[in-house]
PDB file of N, CA and C in Angstrom:
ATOM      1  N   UNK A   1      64.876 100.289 168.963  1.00  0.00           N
ATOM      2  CA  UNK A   1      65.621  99.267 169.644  1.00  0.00           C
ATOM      3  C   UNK A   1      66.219  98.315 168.611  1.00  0.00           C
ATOM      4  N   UNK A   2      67.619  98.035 169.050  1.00  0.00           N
ATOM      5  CA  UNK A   2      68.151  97.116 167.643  1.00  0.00           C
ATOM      6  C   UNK A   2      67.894  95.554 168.305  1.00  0.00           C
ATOM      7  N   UNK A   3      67.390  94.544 167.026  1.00  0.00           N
ATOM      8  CA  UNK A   3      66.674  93.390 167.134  1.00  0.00           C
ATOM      9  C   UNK A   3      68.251  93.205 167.481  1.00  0.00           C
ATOM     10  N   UNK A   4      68.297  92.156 168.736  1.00  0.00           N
ATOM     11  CA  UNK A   4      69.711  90.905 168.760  1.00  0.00           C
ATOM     12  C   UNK A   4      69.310  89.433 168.833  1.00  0.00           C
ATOM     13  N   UNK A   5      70.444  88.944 168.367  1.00  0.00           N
ATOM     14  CA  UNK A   5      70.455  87.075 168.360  1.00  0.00           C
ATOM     15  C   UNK A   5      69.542  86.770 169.852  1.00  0.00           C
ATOM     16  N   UNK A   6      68.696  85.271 169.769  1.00  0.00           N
ATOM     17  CA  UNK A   6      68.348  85.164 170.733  1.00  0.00           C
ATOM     18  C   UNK A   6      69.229  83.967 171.472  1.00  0.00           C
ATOM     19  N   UNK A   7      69.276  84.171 173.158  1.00  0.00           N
ATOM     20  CA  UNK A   7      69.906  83.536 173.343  1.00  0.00           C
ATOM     21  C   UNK A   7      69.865  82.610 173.614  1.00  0.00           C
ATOM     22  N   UNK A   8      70.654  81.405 173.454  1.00  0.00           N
ATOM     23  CA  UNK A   8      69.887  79.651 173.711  1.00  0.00           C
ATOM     24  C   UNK A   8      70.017  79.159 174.708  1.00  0.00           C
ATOM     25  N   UNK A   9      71.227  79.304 175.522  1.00  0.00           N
ATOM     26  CA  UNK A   9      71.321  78.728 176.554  1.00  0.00           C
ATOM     27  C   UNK A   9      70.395  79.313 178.064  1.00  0.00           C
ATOM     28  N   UNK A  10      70.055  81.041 177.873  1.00  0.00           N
ATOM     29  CA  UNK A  10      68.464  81.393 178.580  1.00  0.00           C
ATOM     30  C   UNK A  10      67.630  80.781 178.044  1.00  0.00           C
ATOM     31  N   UNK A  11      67.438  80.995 176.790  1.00  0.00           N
ATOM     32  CA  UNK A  11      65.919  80.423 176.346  1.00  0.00           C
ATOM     33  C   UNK A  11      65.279  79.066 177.133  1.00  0.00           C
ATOM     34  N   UNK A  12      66.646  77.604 177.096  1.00  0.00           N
ATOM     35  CA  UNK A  12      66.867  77.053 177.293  1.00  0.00           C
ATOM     36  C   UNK A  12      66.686  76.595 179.102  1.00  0.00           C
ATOM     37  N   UNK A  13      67.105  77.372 179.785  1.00  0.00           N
ATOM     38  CA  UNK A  13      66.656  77.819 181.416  1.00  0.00           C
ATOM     39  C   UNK A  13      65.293  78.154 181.161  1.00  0.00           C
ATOM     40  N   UNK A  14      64.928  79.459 180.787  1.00  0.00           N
ATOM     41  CA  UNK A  14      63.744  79.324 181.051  1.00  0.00           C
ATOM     42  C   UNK A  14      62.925  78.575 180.611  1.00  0.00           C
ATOM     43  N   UNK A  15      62.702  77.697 179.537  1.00  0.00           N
ATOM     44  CA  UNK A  15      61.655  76.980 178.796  1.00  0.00           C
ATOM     45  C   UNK A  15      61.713  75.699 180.190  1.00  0.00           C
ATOM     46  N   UNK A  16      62.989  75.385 180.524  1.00  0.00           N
ATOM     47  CA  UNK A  16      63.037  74.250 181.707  1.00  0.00           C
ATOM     48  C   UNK A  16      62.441  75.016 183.078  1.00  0.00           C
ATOM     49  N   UNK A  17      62.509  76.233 183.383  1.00  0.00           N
ATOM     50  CA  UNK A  17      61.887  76.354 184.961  1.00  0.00           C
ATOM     51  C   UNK A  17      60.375  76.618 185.029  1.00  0.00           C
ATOM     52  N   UNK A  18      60.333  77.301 183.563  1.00  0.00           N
ATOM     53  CA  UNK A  18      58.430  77.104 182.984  1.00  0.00           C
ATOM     54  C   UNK A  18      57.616  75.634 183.206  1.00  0.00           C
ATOM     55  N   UNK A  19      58.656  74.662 182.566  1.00  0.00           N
ATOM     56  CA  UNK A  19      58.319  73.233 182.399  1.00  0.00           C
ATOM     57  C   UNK A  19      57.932  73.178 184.320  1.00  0.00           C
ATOM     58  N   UNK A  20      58.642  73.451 185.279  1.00  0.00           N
ATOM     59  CA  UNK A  20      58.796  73.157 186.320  1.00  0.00           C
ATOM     60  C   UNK A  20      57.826  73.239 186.995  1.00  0.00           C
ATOM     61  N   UNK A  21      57.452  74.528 186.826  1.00  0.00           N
ATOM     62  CA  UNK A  21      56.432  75.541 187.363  1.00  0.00           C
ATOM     63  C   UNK A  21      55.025  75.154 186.840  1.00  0.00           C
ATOM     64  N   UNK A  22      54.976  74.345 185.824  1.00  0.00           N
ATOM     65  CA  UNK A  22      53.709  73.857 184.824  1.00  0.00           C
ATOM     66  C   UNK A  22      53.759  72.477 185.808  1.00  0.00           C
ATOM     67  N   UNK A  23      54.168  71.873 185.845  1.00  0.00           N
ATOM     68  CA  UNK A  23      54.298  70.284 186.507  1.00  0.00           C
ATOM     69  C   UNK A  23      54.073  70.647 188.031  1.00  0.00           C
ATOM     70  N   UNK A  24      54.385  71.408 188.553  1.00  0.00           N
ATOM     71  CA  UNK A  24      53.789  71.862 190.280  1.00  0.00           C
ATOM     72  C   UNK A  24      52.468  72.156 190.622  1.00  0.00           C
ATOM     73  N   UNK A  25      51.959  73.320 189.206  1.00  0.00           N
ATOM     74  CA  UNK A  25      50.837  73.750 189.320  1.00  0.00           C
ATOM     75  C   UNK A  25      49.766  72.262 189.373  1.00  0.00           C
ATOM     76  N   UNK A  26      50.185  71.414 187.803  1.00  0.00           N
ATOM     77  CA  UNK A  26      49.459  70.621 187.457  1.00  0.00           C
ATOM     78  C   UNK A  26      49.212  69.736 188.725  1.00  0.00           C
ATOM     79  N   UNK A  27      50.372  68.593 189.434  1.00  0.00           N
ATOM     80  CA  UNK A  27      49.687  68.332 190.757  1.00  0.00           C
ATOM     81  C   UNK A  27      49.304  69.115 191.973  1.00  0.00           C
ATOM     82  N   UNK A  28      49.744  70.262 192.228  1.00  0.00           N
ATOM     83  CA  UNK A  28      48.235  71.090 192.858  1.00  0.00           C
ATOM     84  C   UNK A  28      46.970  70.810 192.735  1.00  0.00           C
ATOM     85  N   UNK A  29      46.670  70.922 191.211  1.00  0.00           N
ATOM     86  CA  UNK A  29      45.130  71.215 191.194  1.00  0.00           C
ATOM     87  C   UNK A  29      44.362  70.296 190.903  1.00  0.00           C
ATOM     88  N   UNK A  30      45.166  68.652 190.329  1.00  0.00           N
ATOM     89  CA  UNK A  30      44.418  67.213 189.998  1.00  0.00           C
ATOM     90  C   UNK A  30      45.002  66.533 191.127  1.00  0.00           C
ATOM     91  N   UNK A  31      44.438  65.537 190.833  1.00  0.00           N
ATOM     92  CA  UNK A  31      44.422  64.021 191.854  1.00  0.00           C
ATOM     93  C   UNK A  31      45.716  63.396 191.106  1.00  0.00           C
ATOM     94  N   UNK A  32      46.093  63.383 189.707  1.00  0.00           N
ATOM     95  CA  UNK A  32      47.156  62.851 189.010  1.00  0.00           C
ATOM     96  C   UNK A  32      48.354  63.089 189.226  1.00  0.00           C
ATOM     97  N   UNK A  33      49.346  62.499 190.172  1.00  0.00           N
ATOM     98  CA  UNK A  33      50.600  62.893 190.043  1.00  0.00           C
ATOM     99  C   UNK A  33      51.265  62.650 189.061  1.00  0.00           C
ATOM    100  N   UNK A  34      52.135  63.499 188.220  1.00  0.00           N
ATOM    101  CA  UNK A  34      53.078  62.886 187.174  1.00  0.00           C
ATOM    102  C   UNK A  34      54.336  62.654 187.827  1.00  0.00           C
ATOM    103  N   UNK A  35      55.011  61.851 187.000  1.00  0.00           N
ATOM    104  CA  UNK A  35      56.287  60.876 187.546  1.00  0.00           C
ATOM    105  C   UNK A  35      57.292  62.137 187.107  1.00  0.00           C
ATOM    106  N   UNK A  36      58.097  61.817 188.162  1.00  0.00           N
ATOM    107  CA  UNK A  36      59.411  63.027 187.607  1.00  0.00           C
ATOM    108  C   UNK A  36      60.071  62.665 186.933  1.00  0.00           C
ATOM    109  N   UNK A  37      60.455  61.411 187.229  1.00  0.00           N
ATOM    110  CA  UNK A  37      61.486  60.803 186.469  1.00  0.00           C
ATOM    111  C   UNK A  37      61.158  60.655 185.092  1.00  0.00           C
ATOM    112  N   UNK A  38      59.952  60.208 184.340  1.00  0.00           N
ATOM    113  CA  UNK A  38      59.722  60.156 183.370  1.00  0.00           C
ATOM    114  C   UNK A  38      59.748  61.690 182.380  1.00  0.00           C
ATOM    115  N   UNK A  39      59.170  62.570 183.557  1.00  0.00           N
ATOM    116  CA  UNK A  39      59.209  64.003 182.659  1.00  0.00           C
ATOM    117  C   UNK A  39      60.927  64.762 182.221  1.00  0.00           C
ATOM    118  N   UNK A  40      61.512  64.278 183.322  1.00  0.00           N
ATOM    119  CA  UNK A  40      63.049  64.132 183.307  1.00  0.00           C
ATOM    120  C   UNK A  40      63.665  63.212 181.854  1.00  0.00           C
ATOM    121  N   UNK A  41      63.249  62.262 181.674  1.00  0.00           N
ATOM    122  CA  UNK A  41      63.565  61.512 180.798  1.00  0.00           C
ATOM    123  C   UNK A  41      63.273  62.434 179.085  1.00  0.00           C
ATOM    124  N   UNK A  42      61.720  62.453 179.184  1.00  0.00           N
ATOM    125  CA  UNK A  42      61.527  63.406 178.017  1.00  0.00           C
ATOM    126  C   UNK A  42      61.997  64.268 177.788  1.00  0.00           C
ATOM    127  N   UNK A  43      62.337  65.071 178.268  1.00  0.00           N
ATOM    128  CA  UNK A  43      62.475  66.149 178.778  1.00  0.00           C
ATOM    129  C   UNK A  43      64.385  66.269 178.001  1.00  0.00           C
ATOM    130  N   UNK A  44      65.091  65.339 178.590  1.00  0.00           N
ATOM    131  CA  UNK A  44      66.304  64.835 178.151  1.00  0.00           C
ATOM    132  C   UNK A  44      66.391  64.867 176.679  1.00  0.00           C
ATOM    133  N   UNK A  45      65.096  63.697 176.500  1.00  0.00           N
ATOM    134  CA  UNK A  45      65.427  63.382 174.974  1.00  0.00           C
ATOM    135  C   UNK A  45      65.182  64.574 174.144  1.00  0.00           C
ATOM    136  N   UNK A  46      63.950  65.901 174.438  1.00  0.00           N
ATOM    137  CA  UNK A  46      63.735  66.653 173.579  1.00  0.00           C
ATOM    138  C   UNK A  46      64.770  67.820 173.393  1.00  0.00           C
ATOM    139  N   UNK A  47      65.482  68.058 174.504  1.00  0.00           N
ATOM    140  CA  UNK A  47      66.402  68.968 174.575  1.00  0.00           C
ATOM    141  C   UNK A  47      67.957  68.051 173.663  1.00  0.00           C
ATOM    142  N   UNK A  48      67.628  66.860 173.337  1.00  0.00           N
ATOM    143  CA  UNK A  48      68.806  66.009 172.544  1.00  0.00           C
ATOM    144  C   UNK A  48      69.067  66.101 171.345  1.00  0.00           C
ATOM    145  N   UNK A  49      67.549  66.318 170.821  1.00  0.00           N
ATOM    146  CA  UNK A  49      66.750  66.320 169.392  1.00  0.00           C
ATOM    147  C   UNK A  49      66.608  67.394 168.877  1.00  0.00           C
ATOM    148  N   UNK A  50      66.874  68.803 170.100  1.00  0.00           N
ATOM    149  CA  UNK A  50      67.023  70.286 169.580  1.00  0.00           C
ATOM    150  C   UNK A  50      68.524  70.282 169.316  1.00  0.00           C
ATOM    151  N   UNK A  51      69.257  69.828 170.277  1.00  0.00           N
ATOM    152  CA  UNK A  51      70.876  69.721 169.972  1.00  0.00           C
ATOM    153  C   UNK A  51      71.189  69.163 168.585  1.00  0.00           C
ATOM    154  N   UNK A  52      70.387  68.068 168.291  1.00  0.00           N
ATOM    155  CA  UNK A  52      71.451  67.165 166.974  1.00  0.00           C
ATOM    156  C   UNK A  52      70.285  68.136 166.071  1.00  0.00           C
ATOM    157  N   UNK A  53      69.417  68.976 166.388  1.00  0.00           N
ATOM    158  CA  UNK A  53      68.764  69.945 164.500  1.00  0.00           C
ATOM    159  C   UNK A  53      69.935  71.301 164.634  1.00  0.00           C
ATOM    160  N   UNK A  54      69.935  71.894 165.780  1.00  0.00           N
ATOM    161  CA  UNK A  54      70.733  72.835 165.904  1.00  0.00           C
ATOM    162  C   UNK A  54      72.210  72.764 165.415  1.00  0.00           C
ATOM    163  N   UNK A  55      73.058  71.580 165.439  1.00  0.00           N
ATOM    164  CA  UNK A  55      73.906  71.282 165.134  1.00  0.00           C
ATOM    165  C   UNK A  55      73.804  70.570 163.275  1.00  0.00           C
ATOM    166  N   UNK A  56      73.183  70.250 163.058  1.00  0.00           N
ATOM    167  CA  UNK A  56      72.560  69.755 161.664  1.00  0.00           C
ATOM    168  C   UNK A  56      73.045  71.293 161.015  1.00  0.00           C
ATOM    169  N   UNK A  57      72.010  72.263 161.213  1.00  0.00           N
ATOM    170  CA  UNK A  57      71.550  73.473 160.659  1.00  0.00           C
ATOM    171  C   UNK A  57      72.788  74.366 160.964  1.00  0.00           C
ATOM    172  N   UNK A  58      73.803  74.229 161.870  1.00  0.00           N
ATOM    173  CA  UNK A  58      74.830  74.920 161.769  1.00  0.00           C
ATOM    174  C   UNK A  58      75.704  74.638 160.503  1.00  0.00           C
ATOM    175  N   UNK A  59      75.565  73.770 159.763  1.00  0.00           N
ATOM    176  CA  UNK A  59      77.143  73.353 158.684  1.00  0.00           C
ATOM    177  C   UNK A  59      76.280  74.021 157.684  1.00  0.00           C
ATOM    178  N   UNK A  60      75.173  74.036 157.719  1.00  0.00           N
ATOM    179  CA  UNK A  60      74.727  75.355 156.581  1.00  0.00           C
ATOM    180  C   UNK A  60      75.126  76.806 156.250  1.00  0.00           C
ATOM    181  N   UNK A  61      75.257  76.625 157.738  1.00  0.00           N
ATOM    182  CA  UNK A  61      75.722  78.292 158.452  1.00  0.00           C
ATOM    183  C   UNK A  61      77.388  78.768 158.117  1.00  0.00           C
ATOM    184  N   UNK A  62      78.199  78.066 157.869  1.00  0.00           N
ATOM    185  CA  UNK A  62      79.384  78.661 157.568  1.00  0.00           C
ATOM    186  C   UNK A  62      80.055  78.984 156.525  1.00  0.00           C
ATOM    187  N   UNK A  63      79.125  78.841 155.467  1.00  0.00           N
ATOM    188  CA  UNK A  63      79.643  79.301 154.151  1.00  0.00           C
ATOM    189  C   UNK A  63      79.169  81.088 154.521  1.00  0.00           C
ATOM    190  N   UNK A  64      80.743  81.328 153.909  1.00  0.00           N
ATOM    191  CA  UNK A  64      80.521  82.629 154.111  1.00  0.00           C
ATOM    192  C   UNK A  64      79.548  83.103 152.715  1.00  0.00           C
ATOM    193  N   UNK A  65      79.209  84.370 152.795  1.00  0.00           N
ATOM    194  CA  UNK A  65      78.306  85.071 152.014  1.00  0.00           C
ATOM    195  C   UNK A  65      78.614  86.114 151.319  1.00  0.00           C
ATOM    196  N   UNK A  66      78.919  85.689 149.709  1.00  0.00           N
ATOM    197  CA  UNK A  66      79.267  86.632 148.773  1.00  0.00           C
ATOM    198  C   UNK A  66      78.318  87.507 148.630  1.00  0.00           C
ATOM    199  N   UNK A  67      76.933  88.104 149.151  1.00  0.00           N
ATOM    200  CA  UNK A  67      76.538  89.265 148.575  1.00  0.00           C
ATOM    201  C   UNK A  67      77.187  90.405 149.374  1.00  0.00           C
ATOM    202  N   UNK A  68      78.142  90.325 150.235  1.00  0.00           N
ATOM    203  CA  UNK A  68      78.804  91.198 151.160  1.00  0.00           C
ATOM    204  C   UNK A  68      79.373  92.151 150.459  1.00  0.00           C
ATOM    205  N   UNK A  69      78.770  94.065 150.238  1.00  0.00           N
ATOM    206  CA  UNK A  69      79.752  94.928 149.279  1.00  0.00           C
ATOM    207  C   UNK A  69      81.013  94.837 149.759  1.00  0.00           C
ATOM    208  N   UNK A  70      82.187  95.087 149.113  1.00  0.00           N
ATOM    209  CA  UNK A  70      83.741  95.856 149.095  1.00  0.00           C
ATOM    210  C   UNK A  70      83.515  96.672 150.000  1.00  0.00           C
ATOM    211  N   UNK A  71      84.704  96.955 150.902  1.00  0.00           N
ATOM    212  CA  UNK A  71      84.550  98.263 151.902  1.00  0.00           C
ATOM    213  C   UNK A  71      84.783  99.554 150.658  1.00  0.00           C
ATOM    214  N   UNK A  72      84.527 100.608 150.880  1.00  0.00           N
ATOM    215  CA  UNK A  72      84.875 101.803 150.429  1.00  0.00           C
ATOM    216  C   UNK A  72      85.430 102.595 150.984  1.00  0.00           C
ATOM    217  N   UNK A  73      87.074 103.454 150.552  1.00  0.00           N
ATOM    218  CA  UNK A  73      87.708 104.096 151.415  1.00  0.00           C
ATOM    219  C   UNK A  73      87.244 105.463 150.951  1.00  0.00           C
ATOM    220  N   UNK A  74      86.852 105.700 150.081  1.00  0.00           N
ATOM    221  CA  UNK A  74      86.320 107.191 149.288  1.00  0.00           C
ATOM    222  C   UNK A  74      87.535 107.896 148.845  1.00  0.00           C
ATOM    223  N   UNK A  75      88.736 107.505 148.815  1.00  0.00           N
ATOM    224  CA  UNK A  75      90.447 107.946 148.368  1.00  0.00           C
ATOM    225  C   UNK A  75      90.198 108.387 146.775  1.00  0.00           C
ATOM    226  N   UNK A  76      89.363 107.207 146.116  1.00  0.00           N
ATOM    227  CA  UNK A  76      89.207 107.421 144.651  1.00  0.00           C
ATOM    228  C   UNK A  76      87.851 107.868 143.887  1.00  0.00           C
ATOM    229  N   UNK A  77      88.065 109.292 144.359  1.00  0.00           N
ATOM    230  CA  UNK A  77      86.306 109.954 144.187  1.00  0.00           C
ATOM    231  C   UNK A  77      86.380 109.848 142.565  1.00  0.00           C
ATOM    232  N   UNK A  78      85.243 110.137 141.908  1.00  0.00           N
ATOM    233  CA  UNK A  78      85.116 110.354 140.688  1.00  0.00           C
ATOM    234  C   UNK A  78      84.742 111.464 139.759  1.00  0.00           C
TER     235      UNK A  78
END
């Protein structure tokens, strides 16, 4: 199987409907309700803080890469 890029904007869905599904279970089974709004809030900021590293770590990313060989047409055997 060939490894591919992973994708962010699923990853991204699912890591949020996991979060969802973790916060339902959790008041199910305690007496503690957690606040939505607040988990909403975090929740905001951490997905903000993946945006501004992701975007950081991209201007690294566009220098292209000289170890790339020459194509070879095989025209000039030896």
């Amino acid at each position: 199987m060939k490894p591919h890029r992973t994708d962010g904007l699923s990853l991204t869905f699912g890591l949020i409907f996991l979060g969802i599904v973790i916060v339902w279970l959790f008041n199910q089974t305690s007496t503690v309700n957690l606040n939505a709004g607040w988990i909403v809030a975090v929740g905001l900021i951490v997905f903000g803080l993946l945006g501004l590293l992701g975007a950081l770590r991209s201007d690294k990313n566009d220098k292209p890469s000289s170890s790339v060989p020459a194509s070879h047409d095989g025209d000039d055997l030896d």
